[in-house]
N, C-alpha and C. Protein backbone atom coordinates (compact mmCIF):
# COMPACT_ATOMS: atom_id res chain seq x y z
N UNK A 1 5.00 26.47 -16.33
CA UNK A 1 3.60 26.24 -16.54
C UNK A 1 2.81 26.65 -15.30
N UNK A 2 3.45 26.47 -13.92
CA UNK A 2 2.69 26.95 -12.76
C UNK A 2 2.40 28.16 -12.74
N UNK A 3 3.59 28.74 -13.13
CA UNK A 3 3.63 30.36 -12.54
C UNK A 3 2.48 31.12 -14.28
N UNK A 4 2.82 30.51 -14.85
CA UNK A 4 1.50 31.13 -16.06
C UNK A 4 -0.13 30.64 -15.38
N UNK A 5 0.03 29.76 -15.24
CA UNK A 5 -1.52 29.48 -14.35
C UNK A 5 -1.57 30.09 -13.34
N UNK A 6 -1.00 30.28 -12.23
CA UNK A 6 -0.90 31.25 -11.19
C UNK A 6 -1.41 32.47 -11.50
N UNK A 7 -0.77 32.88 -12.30
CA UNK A 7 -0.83 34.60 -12.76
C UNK A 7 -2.21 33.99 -13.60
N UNK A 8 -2.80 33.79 -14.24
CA UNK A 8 -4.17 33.44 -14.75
C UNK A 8 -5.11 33.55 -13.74
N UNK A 9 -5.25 32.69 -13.00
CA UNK A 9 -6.16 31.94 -11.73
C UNK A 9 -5.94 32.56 -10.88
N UNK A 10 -5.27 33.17 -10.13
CA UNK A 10 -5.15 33.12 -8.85
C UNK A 10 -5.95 34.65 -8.74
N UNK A 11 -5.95 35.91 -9.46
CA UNK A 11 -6.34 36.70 -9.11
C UNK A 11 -7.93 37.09 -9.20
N UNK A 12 -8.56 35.63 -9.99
CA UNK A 12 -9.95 35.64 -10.26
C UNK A 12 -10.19 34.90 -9.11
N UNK A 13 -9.45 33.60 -8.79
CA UNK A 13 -10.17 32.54 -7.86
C UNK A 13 -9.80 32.83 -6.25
N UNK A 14 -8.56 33.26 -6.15
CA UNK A 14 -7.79 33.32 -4.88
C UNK A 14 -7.34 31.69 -4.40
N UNK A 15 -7.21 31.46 -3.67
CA UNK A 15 -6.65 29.95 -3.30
C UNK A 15 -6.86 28.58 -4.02
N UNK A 16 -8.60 28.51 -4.32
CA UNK A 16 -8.64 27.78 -5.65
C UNK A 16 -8.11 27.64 -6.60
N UNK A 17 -7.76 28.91 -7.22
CA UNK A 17 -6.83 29.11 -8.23
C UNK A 17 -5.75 28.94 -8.33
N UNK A 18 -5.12 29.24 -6.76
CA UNK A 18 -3.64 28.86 -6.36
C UNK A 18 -3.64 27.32 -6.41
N UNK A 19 -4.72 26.33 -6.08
CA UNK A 19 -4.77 24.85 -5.76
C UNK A 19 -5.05 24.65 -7.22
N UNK A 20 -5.83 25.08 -8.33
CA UNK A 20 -5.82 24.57 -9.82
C UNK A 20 -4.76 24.54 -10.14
N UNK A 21 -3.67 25.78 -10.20
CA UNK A 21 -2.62 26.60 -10.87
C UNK A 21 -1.33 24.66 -10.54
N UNK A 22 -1.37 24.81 -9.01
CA UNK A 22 -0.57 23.62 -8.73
C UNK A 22 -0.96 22.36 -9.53
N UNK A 23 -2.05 22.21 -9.89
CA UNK A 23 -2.44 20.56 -10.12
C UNK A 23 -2.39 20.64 -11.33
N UNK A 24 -2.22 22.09 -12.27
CA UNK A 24 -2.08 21.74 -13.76
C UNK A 24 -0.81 21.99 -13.72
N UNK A 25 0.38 22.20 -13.39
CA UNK A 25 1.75 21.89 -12.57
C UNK A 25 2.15 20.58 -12.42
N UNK A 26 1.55 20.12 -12.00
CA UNK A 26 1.86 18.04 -11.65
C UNK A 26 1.13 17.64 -12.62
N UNK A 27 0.21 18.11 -13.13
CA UNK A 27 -0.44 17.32 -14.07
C UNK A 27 0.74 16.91 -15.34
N UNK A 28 1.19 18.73 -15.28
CA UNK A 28 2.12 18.81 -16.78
C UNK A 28 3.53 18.49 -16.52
N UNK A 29 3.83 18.11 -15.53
CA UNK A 29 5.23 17.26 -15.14
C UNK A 29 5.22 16.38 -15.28
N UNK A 30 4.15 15.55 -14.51
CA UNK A 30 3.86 14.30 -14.92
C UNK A 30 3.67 13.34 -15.89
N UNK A 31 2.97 14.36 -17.22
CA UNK A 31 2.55 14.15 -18.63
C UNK A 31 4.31 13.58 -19.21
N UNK A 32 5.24 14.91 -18.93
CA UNK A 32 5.92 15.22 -19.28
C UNK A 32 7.47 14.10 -18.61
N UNK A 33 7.38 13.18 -17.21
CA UNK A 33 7.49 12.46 -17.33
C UNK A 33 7.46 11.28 -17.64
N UNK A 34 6.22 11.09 -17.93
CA UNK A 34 5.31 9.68 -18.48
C UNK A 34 6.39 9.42 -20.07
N UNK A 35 6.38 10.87 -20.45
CA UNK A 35 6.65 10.40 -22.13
C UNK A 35 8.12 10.44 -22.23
N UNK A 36 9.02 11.53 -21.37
CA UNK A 36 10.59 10.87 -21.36
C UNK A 36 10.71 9.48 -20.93
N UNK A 37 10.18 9.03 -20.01
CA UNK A 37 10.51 7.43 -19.80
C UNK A 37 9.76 6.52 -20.73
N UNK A 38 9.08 6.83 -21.06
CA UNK A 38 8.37 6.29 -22.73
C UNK A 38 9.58 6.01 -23.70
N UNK A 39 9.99 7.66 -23.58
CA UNK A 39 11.09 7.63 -24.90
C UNK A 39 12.35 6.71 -24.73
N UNK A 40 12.96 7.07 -23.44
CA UNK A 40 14.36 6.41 -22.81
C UNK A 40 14.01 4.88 -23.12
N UNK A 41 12.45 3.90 -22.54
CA UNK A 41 12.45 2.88 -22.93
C UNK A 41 12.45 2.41 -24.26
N UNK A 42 11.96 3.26 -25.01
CA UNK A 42 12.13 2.48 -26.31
C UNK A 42 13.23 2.66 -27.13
N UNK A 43 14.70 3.30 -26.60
CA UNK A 43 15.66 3.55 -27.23
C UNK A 43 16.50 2.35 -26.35
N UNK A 44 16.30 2.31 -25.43
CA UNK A 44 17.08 1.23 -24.73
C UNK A 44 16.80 -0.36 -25.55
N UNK A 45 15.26 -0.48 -25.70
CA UNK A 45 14.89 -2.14 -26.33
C UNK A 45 15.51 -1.75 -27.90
N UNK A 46 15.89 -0.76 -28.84
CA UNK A 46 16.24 -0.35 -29.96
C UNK A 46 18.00 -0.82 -30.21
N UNK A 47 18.57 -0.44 -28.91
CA UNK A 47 19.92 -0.92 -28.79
C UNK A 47 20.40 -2.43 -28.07
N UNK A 48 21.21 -3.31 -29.48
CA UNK A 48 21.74 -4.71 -28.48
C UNK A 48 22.47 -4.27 -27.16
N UNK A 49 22.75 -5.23 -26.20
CA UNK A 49 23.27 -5.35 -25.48
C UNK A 49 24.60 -5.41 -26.13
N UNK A 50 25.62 -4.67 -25.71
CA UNK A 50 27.13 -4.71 -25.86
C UNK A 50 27.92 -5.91 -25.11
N UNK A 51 27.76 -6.88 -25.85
CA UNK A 51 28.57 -7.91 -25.22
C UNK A 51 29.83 -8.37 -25.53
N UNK A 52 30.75 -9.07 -24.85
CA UNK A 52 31.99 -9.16 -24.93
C UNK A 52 32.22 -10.86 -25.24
N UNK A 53 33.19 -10.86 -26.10
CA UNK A 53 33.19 -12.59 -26.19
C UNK A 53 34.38 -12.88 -25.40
C-alpha cells in the first residue's frame, strides 16, 4: 500500500507526498491490525477452555 501511494504522491508532492504515502501506510496496517485482533478475540471467547478433570 506504501509503495502504490509513493509512486502516486510523491512525484506531484515531493516529500509531502513521501510523508502522506507513509501515514496512509500506518494508517492501513493499523486498520489492518485493529481487525486481526478483533478477529483472534472473538474466536478465542467462541472456544471453551480445554479442561482436564
Amino acid at each position: 500500500m506504501t509503495t502504490t501511494a509513493a509512486l502516486l504522491l510523491i512525484p506531484r508532492h515531493g516529500a509531502e507526498g513521501a510523508a502522506g504515502a507513509s501515514a496512509i501506510g500506518y494508517g492501513a496496517g493499523g486498520i489492518a491490525a485493529w481487525l486481526l485482533v478483533g478477529r483472534v478475540a472473538r474466536s478465542a471467547r467462541a472456544e471453551p477452555p480445554n479442561r482436564r478433570a
